[in-house]
C-alpha atoms as a PDB file:
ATOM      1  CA  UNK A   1       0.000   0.000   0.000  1.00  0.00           C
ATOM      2  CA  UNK A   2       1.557   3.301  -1.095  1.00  0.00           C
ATOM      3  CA  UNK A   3       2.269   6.082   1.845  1.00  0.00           C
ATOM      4  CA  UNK A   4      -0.346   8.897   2.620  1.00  0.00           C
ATOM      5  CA  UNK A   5       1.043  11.852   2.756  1.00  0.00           C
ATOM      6  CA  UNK A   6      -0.565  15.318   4.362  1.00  0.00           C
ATOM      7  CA  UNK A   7      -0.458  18.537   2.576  1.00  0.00           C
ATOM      8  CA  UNK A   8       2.585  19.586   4.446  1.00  0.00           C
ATOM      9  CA  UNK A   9       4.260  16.572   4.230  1.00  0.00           C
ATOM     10  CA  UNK A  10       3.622  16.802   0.375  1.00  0.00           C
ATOM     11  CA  UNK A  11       4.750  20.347   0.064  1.00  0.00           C
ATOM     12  CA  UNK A  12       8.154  19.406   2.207  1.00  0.00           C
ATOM     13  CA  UNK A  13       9.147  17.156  -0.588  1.00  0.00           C
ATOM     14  CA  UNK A  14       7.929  19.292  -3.340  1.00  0.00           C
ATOM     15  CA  UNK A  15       9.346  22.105  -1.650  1.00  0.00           C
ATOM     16  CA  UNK A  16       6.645  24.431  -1.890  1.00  0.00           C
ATOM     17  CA  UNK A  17       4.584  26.217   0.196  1.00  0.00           C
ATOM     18  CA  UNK A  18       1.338  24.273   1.690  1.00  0.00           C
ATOM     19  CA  UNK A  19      -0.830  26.974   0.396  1.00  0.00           C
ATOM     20  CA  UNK A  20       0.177  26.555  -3.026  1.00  0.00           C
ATOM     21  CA  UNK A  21      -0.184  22.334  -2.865  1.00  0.00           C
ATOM     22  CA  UNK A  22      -3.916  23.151  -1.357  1.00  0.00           C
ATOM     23  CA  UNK A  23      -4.225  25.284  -4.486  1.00  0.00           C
ATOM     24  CA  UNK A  24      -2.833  22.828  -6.875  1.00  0.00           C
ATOM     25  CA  UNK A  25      -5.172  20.044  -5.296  1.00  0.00           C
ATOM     26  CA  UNK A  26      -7.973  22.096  -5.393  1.00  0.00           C
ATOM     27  CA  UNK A  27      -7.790  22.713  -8.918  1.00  0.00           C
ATOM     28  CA  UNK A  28      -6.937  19.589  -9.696  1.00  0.00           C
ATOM     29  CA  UNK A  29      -3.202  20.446 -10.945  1.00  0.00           C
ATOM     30  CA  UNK A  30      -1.779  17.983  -8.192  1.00  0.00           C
ATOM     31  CA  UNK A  31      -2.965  14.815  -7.331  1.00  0.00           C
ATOM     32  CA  UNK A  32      -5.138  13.649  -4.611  1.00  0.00           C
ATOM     33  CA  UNK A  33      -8.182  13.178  -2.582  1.00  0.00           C
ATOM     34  CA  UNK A  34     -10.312  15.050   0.094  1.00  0.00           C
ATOM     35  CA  UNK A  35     -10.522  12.735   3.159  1.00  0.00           C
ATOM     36  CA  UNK A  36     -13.203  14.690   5.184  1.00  0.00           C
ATOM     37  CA  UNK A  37     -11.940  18.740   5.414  1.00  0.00           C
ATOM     38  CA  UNK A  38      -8.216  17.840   5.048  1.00  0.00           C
ATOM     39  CA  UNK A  39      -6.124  17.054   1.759  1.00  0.00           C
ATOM     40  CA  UNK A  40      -4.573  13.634   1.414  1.00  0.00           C
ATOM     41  CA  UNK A  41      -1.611  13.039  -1.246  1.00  0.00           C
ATOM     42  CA  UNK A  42      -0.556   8.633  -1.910  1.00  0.00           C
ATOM     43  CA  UNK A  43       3.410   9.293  -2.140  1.00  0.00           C
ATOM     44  CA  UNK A  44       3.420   7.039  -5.314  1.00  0.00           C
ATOM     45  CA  UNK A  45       1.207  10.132  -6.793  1.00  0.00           C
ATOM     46  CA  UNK A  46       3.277  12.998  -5.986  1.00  0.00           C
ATOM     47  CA  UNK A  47       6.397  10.659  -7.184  1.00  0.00           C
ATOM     48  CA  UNK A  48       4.523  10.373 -10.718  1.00  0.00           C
ATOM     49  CA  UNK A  49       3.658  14.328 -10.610  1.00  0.00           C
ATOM     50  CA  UNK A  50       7.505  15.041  -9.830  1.00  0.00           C
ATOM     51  CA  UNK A  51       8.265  12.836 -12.391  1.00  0.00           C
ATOM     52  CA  UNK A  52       6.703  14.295 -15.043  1.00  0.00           C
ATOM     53  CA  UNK A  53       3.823  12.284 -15.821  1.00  0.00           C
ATOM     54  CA  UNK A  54       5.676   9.225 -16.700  1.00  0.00           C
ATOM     55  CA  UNK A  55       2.345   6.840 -16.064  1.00  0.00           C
ATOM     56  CA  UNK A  56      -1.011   7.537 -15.332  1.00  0.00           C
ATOM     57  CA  UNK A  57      -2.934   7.789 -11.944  1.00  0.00           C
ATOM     58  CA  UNK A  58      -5.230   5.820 -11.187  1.00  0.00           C
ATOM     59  CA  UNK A  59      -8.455   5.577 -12.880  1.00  0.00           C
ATOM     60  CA  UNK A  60     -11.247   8.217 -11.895  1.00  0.00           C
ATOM     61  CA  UNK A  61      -8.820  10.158 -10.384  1.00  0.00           C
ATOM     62  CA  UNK A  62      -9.398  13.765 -11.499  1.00  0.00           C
ATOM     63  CA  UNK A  63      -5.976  15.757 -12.492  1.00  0.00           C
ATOM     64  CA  UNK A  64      -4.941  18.384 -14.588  1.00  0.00           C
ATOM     65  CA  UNK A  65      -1.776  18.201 -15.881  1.00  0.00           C
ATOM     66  CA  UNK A  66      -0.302  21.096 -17.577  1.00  0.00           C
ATOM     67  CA  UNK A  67      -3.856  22.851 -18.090  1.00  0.00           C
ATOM     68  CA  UNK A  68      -5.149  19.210 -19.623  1.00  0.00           C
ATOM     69  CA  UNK A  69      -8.318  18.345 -17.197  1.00  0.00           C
ATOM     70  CA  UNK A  70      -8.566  13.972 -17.165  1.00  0.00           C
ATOM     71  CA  UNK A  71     -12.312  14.899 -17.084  1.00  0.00           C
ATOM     72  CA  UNK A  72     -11.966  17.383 -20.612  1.00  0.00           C
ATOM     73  CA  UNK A  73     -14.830  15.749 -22.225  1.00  0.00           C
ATOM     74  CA  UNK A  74     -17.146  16.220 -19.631  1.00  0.00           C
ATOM     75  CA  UNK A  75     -16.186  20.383 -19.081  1.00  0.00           C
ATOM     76  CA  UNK A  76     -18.263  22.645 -21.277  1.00  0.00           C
ATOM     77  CA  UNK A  77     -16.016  25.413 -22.580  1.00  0.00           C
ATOM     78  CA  UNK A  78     -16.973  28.101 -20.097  1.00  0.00           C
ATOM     79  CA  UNK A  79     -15.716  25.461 -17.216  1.00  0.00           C
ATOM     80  CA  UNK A  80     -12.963  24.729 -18.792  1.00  0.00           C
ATOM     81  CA  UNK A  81     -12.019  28.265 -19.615  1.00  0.00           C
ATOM     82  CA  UNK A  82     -12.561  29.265 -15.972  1.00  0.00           C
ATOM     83  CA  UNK A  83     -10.380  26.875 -14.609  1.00  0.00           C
ATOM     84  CA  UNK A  84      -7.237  27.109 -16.773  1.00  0.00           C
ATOM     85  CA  UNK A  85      -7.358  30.914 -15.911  1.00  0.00           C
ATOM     86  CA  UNK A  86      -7.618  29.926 -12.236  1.00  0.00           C
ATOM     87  CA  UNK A  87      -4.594  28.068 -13.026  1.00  0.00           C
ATOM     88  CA  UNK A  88      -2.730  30.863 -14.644  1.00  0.00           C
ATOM     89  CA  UNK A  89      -3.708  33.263 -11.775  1.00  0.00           C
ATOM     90  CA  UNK A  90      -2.135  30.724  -9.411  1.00  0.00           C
ATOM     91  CA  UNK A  91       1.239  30.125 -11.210  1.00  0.00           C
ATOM     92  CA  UNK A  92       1.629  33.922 -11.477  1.00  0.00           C
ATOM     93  CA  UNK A  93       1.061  34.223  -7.334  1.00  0.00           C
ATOM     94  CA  UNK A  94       3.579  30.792  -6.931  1.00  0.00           C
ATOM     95  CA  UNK A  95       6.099  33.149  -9.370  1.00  0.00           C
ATOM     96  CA  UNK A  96       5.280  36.791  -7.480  1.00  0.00           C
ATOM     97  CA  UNK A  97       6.108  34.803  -4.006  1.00  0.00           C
ATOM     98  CA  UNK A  98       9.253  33.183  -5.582  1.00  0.00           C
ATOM     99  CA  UNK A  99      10.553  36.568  -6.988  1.00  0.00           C
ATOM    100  CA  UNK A 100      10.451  37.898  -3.644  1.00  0.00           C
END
């Protein structure tokens, strides 16, 4: 059985912030699952999103990988549309907090 990780456990190896892995689970961008209120990330997950998509997840699991929803066919173009710019607000944010 693979490791659960939390969200800060995730964002220590990823070596990001935990507000920006919420962010990237919430839109789907990262891997994962909501296990009541909290975040939950299976290390073999994170090691294929590091990776850079060398296999896929497993099958239902929403991601987004690049702006590419798993779930594209079912997103009319107005959902769609709305959540790649959600993802191009975020990356900006992640780059303005970098930069600093």
């Amino acid at each position: 059985m693979a490791r659960i990780l939390t969200v800060e456990q995730a964002a220590e190896k990823l070596q990001m912030s935990s507000k920006i892995v919420r962010e990237y689970l919430r839109l789907g961008k990262l891997p994962g699952r909501k296990v009541g209120r909290a975040w939950r990330v299976l290390e073999s997950d994170l090691e294929w999103y590091v990776g850079g998509y060398v296999t896929k997840p497993a099958a239902g699991q929403r991601v987004s990988a690049k702006g590419i929803c798993a779930d594209i066919s079912r997103l009319s173009t107005e959902e769609f549309s709305r959540r790649k710019q959600a993802e191009i607000e975020l990356e900006a944010r992640h780059r303005s907090e970098t930069d600093r």
